[in-house]
PDB file of N, CA and C in Angstrom:
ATOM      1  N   UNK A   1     124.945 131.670  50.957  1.00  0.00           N
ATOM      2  CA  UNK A   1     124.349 132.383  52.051  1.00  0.00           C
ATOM      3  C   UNK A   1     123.953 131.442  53.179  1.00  0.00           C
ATOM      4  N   UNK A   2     124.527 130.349  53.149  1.00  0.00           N
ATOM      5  CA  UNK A   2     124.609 129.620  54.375  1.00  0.00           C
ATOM      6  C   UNK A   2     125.183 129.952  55.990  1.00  0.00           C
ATOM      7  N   UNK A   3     123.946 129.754  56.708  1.00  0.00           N
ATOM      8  CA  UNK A   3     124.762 130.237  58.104  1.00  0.00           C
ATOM      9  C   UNK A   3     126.045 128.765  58.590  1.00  0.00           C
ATOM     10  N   UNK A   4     126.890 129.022  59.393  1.00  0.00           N
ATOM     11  CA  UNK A   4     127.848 128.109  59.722  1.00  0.00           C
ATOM     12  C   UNK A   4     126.763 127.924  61.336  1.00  0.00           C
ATOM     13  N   UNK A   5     126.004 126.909  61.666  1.00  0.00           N
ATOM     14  CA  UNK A   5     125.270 126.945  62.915  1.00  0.00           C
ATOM     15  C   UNK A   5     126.341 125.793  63.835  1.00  0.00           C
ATOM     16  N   UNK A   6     126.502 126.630  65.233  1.00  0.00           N
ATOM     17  CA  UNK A   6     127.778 125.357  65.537  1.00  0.00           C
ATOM     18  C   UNK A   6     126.970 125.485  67.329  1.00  0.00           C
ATOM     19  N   UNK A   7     126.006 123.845  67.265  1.00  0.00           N
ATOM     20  CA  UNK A   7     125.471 123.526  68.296  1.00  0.00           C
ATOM     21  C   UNK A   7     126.178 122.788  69.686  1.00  0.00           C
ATOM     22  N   UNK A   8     125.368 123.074  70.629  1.00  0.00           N
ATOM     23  CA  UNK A   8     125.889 123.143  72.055  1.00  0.00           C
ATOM     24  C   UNK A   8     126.123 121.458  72.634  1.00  0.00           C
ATOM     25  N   UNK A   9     127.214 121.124  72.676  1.00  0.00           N
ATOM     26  CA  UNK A   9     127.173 120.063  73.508  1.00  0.00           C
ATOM     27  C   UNK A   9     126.698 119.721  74.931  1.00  0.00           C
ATOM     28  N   UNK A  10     126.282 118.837  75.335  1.00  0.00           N
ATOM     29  CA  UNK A  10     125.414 118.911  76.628  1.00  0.00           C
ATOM     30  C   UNK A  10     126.471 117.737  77.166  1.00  0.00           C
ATOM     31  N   UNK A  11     126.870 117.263  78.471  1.00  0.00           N
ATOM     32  CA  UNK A  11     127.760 116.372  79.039  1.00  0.00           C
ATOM     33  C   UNK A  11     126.542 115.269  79.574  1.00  0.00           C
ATOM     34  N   UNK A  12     126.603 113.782  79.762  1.00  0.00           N
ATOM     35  CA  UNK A  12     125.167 112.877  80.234  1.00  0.00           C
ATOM     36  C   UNK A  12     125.209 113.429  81.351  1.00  0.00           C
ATOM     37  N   UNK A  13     126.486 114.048  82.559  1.00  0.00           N
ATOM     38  CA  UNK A  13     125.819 114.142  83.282  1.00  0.00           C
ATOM     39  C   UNK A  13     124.886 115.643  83.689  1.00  0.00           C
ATOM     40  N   UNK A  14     125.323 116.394  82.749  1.00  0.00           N
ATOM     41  CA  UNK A  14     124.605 117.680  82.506  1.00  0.00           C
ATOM     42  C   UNK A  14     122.733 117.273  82.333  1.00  0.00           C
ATOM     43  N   UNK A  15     122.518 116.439  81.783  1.00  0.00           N
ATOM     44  CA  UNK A  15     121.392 115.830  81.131  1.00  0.00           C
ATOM     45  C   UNK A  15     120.972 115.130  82.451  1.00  0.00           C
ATOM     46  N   UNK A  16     121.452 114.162  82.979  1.00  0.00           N
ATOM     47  CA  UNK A  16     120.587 113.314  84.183  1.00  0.00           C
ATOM     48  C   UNK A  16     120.416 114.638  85.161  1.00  0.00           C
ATOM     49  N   UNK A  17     121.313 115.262  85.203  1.00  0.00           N
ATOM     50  CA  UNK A  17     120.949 116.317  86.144  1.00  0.00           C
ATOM     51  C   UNK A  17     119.443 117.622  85.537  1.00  0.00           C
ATOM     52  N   UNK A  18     119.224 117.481  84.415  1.00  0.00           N
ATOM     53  CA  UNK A  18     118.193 118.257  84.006  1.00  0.00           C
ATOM     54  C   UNK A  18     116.913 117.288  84.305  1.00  0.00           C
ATOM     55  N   UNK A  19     117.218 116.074  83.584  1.00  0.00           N
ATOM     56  CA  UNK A  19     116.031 115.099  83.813  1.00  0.00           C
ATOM     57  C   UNK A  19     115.420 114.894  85.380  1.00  0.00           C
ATOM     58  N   UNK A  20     116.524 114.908  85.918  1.00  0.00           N
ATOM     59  CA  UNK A  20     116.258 114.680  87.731  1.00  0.00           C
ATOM     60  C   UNK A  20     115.359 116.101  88.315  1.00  0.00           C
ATOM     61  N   UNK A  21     115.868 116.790  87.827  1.00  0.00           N
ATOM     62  CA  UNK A  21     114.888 118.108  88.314  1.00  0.00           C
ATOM     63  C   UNK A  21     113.454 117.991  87.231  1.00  0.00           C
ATOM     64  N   UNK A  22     113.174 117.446  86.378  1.00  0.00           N
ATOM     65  CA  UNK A  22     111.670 117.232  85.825  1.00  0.00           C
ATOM     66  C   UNK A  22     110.994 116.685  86.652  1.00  0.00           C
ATOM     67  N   UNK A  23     111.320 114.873  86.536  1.00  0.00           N
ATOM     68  CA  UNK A  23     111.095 114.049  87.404  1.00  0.00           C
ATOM     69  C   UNK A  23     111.311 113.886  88.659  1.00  0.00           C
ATOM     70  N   UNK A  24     112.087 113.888  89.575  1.00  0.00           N
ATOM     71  CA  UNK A  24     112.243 113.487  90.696  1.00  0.00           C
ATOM     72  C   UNK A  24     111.643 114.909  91.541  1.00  0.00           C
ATOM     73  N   UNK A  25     111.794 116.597  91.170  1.00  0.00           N
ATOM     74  CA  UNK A  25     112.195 117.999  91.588  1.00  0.00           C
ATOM     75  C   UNK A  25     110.150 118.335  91.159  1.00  0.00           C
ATOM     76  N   UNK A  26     110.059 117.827  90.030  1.00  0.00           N
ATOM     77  CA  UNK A  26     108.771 117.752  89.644  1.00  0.00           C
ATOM     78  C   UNK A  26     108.343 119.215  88.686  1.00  0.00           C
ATOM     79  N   UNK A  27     109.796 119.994  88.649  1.00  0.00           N
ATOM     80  CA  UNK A  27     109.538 121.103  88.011  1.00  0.00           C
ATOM     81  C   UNK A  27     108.976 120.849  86.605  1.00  0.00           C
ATOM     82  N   UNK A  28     108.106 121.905  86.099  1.00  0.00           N
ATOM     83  CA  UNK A  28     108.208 121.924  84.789  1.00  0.00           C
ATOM     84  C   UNK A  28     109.263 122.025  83.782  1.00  0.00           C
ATOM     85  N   UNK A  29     109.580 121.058  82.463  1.00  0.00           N
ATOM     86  CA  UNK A  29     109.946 121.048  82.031  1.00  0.00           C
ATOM     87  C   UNK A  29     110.611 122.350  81.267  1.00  0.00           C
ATOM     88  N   UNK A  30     109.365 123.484  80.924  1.00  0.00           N
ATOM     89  CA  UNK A  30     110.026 124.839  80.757  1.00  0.00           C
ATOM     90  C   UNK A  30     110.441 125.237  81.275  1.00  0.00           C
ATOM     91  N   UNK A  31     109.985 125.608  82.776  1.00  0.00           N
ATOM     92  CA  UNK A  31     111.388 126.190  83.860  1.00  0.00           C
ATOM     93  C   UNK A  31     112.706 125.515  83.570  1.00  0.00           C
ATOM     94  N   UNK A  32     112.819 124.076  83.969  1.00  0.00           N
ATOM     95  CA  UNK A  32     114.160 123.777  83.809  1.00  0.00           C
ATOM     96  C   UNK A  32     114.559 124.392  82.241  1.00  0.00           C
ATOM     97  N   UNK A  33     114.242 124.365  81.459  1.00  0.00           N
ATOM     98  CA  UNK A  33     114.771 124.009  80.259  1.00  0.00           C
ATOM     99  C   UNK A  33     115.534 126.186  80.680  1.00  0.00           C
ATOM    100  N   UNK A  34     114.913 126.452  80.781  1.00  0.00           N
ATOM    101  CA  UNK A  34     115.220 128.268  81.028  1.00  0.00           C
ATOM    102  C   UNK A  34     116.106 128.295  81.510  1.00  0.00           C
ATOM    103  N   UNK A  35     116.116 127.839  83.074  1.00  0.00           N
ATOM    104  CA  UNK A  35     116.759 128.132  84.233  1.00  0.00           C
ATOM    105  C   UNK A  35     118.457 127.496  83.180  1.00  0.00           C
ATOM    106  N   UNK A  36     118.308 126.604  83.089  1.00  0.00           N
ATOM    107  CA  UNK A  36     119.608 125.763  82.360  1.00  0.00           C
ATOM    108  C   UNK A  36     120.435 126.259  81.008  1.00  0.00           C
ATOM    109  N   UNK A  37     119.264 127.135  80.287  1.00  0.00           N
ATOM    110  CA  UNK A  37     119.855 127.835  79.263  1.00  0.00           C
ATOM    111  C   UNK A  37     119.476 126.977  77.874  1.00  0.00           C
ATOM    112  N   UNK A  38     118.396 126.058  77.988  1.00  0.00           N
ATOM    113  CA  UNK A  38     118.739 124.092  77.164  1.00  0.00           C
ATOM    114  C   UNK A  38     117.329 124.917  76.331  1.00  0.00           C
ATOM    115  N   UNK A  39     117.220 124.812  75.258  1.00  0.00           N
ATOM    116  CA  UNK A  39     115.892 124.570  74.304  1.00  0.00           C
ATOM    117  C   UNK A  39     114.834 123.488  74.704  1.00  0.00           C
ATOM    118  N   UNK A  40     113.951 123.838  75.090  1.00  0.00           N
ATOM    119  CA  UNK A  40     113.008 122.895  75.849  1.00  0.00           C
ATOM    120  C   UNK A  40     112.770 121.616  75.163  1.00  0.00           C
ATOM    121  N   UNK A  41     112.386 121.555  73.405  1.00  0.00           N
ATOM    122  CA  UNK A  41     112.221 120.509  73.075  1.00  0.00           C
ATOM    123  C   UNK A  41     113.623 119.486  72.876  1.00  0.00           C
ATOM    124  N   UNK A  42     114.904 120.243  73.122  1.00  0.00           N
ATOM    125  CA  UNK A  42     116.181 119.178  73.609  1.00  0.00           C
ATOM    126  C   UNK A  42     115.749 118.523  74.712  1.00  0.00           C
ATOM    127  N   UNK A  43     115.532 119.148  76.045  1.00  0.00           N
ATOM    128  CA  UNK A  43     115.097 118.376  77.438  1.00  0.00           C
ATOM    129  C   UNK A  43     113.800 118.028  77.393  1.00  0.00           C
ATOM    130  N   UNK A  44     112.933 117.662  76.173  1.00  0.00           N
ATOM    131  CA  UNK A  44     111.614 116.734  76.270  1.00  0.00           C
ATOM    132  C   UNK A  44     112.209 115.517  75.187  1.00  0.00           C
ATOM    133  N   UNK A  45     113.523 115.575  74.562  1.00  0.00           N
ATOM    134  CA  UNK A  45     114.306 114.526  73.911  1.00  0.00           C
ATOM    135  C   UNK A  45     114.794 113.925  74.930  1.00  0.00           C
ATOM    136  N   UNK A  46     115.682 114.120  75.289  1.00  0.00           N
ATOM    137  CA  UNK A  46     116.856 113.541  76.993  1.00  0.00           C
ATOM    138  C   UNK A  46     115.469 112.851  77.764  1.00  0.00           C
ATOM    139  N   UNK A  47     114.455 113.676  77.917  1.00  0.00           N
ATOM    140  CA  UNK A  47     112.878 112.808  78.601  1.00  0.00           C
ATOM    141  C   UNK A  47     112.338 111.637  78.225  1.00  0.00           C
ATOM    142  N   UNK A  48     112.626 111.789  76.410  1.00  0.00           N
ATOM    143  CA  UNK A  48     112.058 110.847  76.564  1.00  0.00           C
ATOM    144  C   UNK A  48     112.933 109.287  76.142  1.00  0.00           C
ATOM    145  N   UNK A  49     114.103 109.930  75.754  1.00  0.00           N
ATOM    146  CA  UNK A  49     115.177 108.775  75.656  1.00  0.00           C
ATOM    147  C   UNK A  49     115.468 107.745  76.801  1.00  0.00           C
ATOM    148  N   UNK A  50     115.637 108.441  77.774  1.00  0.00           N
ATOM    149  CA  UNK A  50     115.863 108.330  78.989  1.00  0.00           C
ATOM    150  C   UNK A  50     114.671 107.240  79.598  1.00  0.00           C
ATOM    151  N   UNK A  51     113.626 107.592  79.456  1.00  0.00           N
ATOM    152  CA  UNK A  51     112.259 106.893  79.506  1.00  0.00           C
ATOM    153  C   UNK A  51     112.196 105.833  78.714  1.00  0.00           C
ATOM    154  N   UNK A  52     112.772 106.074  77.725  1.00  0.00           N
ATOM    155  CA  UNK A  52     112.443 104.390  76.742  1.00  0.00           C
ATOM    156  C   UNK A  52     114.120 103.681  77.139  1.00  0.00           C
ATOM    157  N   UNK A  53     114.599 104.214  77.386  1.00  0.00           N
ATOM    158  CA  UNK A  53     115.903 102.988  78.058  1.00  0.00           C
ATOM    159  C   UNK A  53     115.511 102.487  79.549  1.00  0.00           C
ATOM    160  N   UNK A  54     114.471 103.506  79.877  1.00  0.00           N
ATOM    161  CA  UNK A  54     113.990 102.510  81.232  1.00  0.00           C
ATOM    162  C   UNK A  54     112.924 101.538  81.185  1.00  0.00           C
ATOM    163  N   UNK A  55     112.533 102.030  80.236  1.00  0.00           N
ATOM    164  CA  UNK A  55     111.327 101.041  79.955  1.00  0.00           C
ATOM    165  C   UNK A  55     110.092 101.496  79.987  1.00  0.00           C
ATOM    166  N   UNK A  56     109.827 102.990  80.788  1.00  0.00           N
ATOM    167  CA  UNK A  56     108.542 103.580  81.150  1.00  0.00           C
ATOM    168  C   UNK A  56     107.712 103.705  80.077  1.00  0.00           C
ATOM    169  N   UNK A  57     108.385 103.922  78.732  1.00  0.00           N
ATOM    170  CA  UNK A  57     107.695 104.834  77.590  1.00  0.00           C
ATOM    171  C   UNK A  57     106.220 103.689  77.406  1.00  0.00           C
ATOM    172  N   UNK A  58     105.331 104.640  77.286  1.00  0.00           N
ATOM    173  CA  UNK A  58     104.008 103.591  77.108  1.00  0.00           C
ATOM    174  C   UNK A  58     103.337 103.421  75.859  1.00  0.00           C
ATOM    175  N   UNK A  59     103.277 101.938  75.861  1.00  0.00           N
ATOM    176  CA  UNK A  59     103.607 101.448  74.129  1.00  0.00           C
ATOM    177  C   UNK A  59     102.254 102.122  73.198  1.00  0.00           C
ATOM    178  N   UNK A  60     102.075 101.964  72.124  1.00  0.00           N
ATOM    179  CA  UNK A  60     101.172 102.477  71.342  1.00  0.00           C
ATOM    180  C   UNK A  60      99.747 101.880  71.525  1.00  0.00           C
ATOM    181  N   UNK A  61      99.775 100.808  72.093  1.00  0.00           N
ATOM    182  CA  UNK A  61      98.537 100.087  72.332  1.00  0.00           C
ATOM    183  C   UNK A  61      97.610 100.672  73.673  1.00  0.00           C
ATOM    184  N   UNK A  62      98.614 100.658  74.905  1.00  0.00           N
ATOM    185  CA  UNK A  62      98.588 101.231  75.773  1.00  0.00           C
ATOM    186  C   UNK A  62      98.305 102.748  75.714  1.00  0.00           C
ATOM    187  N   UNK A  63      98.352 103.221  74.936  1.00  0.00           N
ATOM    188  CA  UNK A  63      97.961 104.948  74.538  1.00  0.00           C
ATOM    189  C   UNK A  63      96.478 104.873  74.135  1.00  0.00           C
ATOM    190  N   UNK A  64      96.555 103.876  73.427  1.00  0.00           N
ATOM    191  CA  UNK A  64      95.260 103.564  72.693  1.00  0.00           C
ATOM    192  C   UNK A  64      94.345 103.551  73.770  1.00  0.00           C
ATOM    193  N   UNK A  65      94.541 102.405  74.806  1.00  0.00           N
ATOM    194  CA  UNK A  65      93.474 101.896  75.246  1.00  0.00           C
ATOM    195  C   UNK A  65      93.256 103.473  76.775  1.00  0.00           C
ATOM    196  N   UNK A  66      94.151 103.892  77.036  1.00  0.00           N
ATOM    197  CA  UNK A  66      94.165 104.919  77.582  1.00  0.00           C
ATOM    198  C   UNK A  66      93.195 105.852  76.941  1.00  0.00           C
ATOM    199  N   UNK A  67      93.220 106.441  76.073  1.00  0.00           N
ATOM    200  CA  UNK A  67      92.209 107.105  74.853  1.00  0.00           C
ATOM    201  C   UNK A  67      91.022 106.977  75.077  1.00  0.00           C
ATOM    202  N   UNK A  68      90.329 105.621  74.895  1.00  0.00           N
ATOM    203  CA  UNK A  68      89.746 105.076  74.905  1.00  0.00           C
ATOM    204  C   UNK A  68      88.747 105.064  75.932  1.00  0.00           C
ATOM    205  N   UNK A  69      89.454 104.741  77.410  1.00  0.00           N
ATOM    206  CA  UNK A  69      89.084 104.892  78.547  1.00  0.00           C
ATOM    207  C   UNK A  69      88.507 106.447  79.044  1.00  0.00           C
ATOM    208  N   UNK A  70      89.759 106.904  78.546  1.00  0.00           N
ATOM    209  CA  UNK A  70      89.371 108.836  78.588  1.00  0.00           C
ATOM    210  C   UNK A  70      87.967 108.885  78.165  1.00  0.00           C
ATOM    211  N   UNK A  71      87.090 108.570  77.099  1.00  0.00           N
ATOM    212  CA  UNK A  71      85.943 108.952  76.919  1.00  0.00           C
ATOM    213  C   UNK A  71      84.920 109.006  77.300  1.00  0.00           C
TER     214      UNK A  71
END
């Protein structure tokens, strides 16, 4: 009773073009993810991949001390 589930390929440049409307367009991530047809937590993956090949992603220490500061 197995379903056969046969998932959607996305093209990179399908993807920089979703990411560019988060970031650069400033939309919310759920709109885009709608408007595009994409499962939102796929385009908060592509977010954050994308982010740690640039380098932005902010390290665990840096979260910390962020935290921290928050109080």
């Amino acid at each position: 009773m197995s379903r056969n589930r046969s998932y959607r390929r996305y093209t990179d440049e399908f993807k920089r073009d979703a990411i560019r409307l988060v970031e650069q367009e400033g939309l919310p991530v759920a709109q885009v993810a709608r408007d595009l047809g994409v499962n939102a937590n796929s385009l908060h993956n592509w977010l954050k991949k994308h982010r740690e090949e640039r380098g932005d992603d902010v390290s665990e220490s840096e979260q910390e001390e962020l935290q921290r500061l928050r109080r």
